[in-house]
Protein backbone atom coordinates (compact mmCIF):
# COMPACT_ATOMS: atom_id res chain seq x y z
CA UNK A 1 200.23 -6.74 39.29
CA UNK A 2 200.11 -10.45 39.33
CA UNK A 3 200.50 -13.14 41.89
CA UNK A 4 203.48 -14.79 42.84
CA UNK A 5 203.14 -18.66 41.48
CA UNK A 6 204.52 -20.93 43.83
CA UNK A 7 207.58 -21.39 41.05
CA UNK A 8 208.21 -17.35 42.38
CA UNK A 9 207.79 -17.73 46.00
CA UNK A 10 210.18 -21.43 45.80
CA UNK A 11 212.85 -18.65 43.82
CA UNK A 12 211.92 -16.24 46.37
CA UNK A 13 213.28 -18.85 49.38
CA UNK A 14 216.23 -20.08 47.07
CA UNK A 15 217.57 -16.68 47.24
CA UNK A 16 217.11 -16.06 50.67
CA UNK A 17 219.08 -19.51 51.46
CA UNK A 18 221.70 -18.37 49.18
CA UNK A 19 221.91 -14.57 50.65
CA UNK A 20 222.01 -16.77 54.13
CA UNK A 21 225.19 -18.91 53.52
CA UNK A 22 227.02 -15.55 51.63
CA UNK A 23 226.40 -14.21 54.75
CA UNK A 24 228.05 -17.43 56.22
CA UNK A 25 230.85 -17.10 54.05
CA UNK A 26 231.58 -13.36 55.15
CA UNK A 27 231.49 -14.62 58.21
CA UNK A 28 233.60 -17.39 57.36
CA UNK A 29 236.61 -15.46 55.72
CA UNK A 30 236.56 -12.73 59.10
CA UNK A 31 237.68 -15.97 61.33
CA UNK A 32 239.98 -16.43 58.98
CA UNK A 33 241.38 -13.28 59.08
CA UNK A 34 241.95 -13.65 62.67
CA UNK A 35 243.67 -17.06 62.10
CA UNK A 36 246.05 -15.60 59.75
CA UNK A 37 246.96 -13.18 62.65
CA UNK A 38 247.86 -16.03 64.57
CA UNK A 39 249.85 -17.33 61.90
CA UNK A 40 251.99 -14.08 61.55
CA UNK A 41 255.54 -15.26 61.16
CA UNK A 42 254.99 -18.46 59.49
CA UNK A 43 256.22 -18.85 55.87
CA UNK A 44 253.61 -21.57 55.05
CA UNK A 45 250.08 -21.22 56.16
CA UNK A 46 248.68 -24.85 54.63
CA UNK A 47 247.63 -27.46 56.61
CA UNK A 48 246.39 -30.48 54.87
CA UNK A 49 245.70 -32.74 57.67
CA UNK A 50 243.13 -30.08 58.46
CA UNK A 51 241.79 -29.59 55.30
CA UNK A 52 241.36 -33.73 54.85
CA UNK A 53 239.67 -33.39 58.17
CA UNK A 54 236.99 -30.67 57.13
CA UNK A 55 236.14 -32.56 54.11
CA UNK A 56 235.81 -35.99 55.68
CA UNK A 57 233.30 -34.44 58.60
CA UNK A 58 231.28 -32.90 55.70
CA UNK A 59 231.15 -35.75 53.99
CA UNK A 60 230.02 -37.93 56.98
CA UNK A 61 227.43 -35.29 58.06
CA UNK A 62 225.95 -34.66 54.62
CA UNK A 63 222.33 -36.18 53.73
CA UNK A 64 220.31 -35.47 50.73
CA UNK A 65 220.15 -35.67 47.42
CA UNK A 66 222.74 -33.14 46.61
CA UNK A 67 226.48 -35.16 45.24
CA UNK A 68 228.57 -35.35 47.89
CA UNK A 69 231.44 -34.73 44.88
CA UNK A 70 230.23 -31.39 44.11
CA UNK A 71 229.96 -30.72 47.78
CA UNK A 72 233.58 -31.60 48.39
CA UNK A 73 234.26 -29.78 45.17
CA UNK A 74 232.82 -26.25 46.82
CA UNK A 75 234.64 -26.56 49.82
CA UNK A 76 238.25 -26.80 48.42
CA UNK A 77 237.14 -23.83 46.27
CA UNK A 78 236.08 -22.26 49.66
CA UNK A 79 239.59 -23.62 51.34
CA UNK A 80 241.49 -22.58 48.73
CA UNK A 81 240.04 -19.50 48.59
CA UNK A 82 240.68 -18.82 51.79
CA UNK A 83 244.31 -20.15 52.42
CA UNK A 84 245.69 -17.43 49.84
CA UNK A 85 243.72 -14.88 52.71
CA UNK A 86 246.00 -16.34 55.04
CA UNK A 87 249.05 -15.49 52.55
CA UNK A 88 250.67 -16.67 48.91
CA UNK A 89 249.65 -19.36 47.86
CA UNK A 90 250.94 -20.99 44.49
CA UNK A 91 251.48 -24.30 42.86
CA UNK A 92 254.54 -25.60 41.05
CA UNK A 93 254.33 -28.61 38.52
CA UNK A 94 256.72 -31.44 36.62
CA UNK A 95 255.10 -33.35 33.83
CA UNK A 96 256.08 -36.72 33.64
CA UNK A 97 258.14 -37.67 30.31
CA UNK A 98 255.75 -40.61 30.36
CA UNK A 99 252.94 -38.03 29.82
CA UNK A 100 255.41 -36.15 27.02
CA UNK A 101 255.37 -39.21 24.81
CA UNK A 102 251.88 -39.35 24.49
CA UNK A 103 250.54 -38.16 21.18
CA UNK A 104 247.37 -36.75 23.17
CA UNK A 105 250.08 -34.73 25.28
CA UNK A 106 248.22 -31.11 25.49
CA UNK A 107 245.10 -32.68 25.80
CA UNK A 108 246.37 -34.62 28.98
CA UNK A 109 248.18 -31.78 30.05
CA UNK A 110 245.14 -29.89 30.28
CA UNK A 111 243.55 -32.88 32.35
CA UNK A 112 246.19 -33.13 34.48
CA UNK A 113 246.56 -29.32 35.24
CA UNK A 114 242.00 -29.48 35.71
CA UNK A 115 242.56 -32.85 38.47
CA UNK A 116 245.20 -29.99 40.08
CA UNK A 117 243.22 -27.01 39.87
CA UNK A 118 240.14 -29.70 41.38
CA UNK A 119 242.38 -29.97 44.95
CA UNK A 120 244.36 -26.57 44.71
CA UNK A 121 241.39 -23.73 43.40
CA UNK A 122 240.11 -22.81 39.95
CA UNK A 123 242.25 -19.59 40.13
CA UNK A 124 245.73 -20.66 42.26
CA UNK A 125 248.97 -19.51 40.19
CA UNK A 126 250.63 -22.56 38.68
CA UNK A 127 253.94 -23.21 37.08
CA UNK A 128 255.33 -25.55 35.55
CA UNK A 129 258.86 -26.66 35.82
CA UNK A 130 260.83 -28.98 32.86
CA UNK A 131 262.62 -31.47 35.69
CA UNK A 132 261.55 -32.81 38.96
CA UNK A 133 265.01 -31.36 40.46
CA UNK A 134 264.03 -27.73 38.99
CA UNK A 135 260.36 -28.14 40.98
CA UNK A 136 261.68 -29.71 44.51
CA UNK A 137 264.20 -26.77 44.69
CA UNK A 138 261.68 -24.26 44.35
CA UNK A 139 259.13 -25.73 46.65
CA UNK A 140 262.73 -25.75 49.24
CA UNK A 141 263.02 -22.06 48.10
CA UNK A 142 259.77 -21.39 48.41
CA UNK A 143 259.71 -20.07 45.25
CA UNK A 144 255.94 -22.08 45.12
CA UNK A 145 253.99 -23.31 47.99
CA UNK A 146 253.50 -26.59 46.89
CA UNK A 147 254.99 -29.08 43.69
CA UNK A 148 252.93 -31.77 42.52
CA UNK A 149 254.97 -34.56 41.04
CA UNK A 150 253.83 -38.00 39.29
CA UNK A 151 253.20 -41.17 41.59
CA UNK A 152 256.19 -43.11 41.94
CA UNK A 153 256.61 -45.96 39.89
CA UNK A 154 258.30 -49.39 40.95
CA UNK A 155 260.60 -48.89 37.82
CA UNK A 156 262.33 -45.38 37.10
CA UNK A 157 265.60 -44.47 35.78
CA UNK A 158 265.07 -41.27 37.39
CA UNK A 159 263.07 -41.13 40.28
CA UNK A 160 262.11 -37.89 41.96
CA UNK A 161 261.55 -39.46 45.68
CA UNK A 162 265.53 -40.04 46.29
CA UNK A 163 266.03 -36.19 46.51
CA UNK A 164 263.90 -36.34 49.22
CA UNK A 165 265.92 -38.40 51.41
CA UNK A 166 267.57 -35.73 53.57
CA UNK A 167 267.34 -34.37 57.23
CA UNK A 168 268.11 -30.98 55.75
CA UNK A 169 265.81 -28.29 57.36
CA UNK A 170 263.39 -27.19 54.47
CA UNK A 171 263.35 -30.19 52.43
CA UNK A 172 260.05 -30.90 51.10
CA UNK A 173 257.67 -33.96 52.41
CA UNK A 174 254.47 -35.66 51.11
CA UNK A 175 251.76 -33.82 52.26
CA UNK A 176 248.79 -35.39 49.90
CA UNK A 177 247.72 -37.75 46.76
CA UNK A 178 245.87 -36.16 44.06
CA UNK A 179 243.02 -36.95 42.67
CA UNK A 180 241.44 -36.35 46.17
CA UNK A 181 237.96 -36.36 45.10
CA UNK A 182 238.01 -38.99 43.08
CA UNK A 183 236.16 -39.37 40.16
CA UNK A 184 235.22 -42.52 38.28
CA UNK A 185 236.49 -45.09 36.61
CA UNK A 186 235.52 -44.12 33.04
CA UNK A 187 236.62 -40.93 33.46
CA UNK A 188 239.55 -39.00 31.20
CA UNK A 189 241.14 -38.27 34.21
CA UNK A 190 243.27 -40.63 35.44
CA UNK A 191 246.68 -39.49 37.23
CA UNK A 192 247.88 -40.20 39.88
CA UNK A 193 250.35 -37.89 41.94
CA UNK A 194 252.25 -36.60 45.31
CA UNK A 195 251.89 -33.45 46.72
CA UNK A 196 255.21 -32.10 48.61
CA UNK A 197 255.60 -28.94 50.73
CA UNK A 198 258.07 -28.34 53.03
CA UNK A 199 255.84 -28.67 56.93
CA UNK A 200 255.88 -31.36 58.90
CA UNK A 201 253.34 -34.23 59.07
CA UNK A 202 250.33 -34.07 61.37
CA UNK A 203 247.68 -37.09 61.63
CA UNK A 204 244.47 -37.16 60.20
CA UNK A 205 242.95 -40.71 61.20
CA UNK A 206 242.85 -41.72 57.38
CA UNK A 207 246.54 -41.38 56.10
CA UNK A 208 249.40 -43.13 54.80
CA UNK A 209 252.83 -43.10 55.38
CA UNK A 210 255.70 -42.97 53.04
CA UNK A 211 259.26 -44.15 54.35
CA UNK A 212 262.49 -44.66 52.75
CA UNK A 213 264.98 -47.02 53.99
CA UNK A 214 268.72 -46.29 53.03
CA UNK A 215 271.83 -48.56 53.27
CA UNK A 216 275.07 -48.77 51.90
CA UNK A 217 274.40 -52.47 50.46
CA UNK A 218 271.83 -54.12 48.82
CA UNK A 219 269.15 -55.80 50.38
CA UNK A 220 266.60 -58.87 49.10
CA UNK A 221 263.31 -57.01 48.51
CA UNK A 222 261.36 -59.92 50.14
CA UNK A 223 263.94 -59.50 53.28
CA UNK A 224 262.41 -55.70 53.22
CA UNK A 225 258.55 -57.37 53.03
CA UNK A 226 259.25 -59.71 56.04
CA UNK A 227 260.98 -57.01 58.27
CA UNK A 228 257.75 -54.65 57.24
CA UNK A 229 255.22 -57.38 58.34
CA UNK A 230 256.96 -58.38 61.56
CA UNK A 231 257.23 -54.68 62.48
CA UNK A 232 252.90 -54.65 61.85
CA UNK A 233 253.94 -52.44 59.11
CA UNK A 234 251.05 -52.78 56.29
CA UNK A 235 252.88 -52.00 53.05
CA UNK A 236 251.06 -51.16 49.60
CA UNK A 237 253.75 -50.08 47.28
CA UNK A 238 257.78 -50.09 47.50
CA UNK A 239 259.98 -49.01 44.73
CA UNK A 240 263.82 -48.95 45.08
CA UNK A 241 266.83 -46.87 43.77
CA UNK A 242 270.72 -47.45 43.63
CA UNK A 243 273.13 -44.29 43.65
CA UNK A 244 276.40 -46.05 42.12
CA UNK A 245 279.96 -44.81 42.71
CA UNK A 246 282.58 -44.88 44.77
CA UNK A 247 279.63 -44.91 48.12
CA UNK A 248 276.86 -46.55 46.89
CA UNK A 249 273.24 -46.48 47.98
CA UNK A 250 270.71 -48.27 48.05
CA UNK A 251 266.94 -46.79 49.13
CA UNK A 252 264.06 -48.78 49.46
CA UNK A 253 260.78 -46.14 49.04
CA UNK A 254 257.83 -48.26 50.90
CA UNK A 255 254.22 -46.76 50.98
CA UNK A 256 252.37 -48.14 54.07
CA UNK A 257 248.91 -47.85 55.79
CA UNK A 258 248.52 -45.48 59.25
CA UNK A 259 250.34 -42.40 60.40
CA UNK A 260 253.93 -43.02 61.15
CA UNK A 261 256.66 -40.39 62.75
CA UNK A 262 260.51 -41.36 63.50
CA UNK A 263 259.84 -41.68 67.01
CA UNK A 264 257.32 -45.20 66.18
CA UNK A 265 257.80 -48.00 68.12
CA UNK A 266 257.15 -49.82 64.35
CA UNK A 267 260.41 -47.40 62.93
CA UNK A 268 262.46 -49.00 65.61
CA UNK A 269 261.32 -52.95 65.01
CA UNK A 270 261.66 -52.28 61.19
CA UNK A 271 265.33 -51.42 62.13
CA UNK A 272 266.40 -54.30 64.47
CA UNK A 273 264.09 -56.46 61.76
CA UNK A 274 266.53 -55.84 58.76
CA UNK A 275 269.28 -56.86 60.69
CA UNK A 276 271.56 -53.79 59.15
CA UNK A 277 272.87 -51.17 62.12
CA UNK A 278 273.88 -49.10 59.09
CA UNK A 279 270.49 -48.75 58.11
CA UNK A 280 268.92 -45.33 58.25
CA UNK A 281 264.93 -45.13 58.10
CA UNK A 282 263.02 -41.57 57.31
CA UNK A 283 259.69 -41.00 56.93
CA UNK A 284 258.88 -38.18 54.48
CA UNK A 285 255.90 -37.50 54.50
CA UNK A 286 251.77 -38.63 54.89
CA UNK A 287 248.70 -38.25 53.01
CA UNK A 288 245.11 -38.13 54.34
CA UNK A 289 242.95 -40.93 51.73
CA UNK A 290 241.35 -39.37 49.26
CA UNK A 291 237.52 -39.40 49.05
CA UNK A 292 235.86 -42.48 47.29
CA UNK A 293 232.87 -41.08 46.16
C-alpha cells in the first residue's frame, strides 16, 4: 500500500476540521433547541437586531484570506436554518409594477427572489402576493413571517408605507433592508427593499430609523428638513403622501440615521419644531446597515 503524499495527509486534516465544526453545528442547533423552549408562547421567534449583531461580530473578528461575503453568506444559511427550529418560518413577497414593466421581468424576478433567498435561506417558503395591501395583511395575519416590499420611492401614486401608519396592535414594522450583504456595483442584482414583520424594534448600534409624520394640513417639505436638523435628526430620504377627502392627510415618511423609539427626546423636539400640536409622529420600524463588503 502506498504512502500518503502530503496532498492526502492536507485532505486528511481538511476533513477532520470539517467533521470538527459539524460537530459545532450539532452543538449549535441543541442551544437552540433550548432557546426555542424559552420562546414557547411567542408567535414570532425572529430577531433581526440579533442576527445583524452576529454577523457584524463575525465580520469584525474574521482574518484570512477566506471572503468575508461568503462567510456572511454561511451564517444566514446557518441562522436561517435555525430560526425555522425555533418555529415557521416563511416569507411573503410584492413585486413592484416598476419591475412588471420591464421586458427582462422573469429574469429580474428570479434576481430579486435569489437577493431574498441570500438574507432569508436557500430553502425558506416564499409567496408571492399581486398588491402590497394583499402582503401587509398577511404578514398582520401571520399568514407569513415576514413581507418584503420595494424601497420607497420619493414619487408613488401608491405607496405601501401609509398602511403602516397605525398604533393598531399587530401592524407590521421595518425590521431590515435587503440586499444585506451587499454585493457590487456591477452586479445584476440591484434592488433595493424593506423587510416588515410585526415585533417591535430593538437596537443594534448600526441602524436606521424610519418615522412618519402625519397632519391634517400640508406642510413645506423644507419646514420638515429644518425641524429634522434642529431636533439633531440626520435625515437621508423623505417621501410624502396625501389621503384626499372629506379629512385629509398628509404623511411625511423620513428615513434617518441612529435608533429612534417614541419615547426620544429628538421625537419630542421634532414635534414642538414643526410648530403643529396636531401633529402625530410614529416610528415604524429600524434596520441594522447592511454589510459593505
Amino acid at each position: 500500500m502506498s504512502a500518503n503524499t502530503p496532498l492526502d495527509d492536507l485532505r486528511q486534516e481538511i476533513d477532520a476540521i470539517d467533521d470538527a465544526i459539524h460537530d459545532l453545528i450539532i452543538a449549535r442547533t441543541k442551544v437552540v433547541e433550548r432557546v426555542r423552549k424559552e420562546k414557547q408562547g411567542q408567535k414570532i421567534k425572529i430577531r433581526p437586531a440579533r442576527e445583524c449583531s452576529i454577523i457584524y461580530r463575525l465580520m469584525e473578528r474574521h482574518t484570512g484570506p477566506f471572503p468575508k461575503r461568503e462567510l456572511a453568506r454561511i451564517w444566514r444559511e446557518l441562522i436561517v436554518a435555525t430560526l425555522s427550529i425555533e418555529g415557521p418560518f416563511s416569507i411573503g413577497v410584492h413585486i413592484s409594477d416598476e419591475y412588471k414593466a420591464n421586458e427582462g421581468f422573469n429574469i429580474m424576478q428570479r434576481e430579486y427572489c435569489n437577493m431574498i433567498r441570500n438574507q432569508y435561506g436557500s430553502f425558506t417558503p416564499m409567496s408571492r402576493y399581486p398588491t402590497a395591501t394583499k402582503l401587509i395583511d398577511a404578514v398582520k395575519g401571520h399568514e407569513v413571517a415576514i413581507g418584503v416590499l420595494a424601497m420607497p420611492k420619493q414619487r408613488e401614486q401608491n405607496p405601501w408605507w401609509p398602511l403602516l401608519a397605525s398604533d393598531t396592535m399587530g401592524t407590521p414594522r421595518i425590521i431590515g433592508r435587503l440586499p444585506f450583504i451587499n454585493v457590487p456595483q456591477n452586479s445584476s442584482i440591484n434592488f433595493d427593499a424593506l423587510v416588515i414583520c410585526p415585533i417591535p424594534s430593538e437596537p443594534t448600534g448600526q441602524d436606521h430609523t424610519f418615522l412618519i409624520i402625519e397632519t391634517g394640513k400640508e406642510i413645506n417639505p423644507k419646514k420638515i428638513s429644518s425641524a429634522l436638523r434642529k431636533a439633531d435628526i440626520k435625515q437621508v430620504f423623505s417621501a410624502a403622501w396625501q389621503e384626499k377627502g372629506a379629512n385629509p392627510r398628509y404623511l411625511y415618511l423620513v428615513e434617518a440615521i441612529g435608533f429612534i423609539t417614541k419615547e426620544d427626546s429628538t421625537i419630542l423636539l421634532l414635534s414642538e419644531y414643526l410648530d403643529d400640536k396636531k401633529a402625530l409622529i410614529r416610528t415604524i420600524g429600524t434596520y441594522g446597515q447592511p454589510l459593505a463588503l
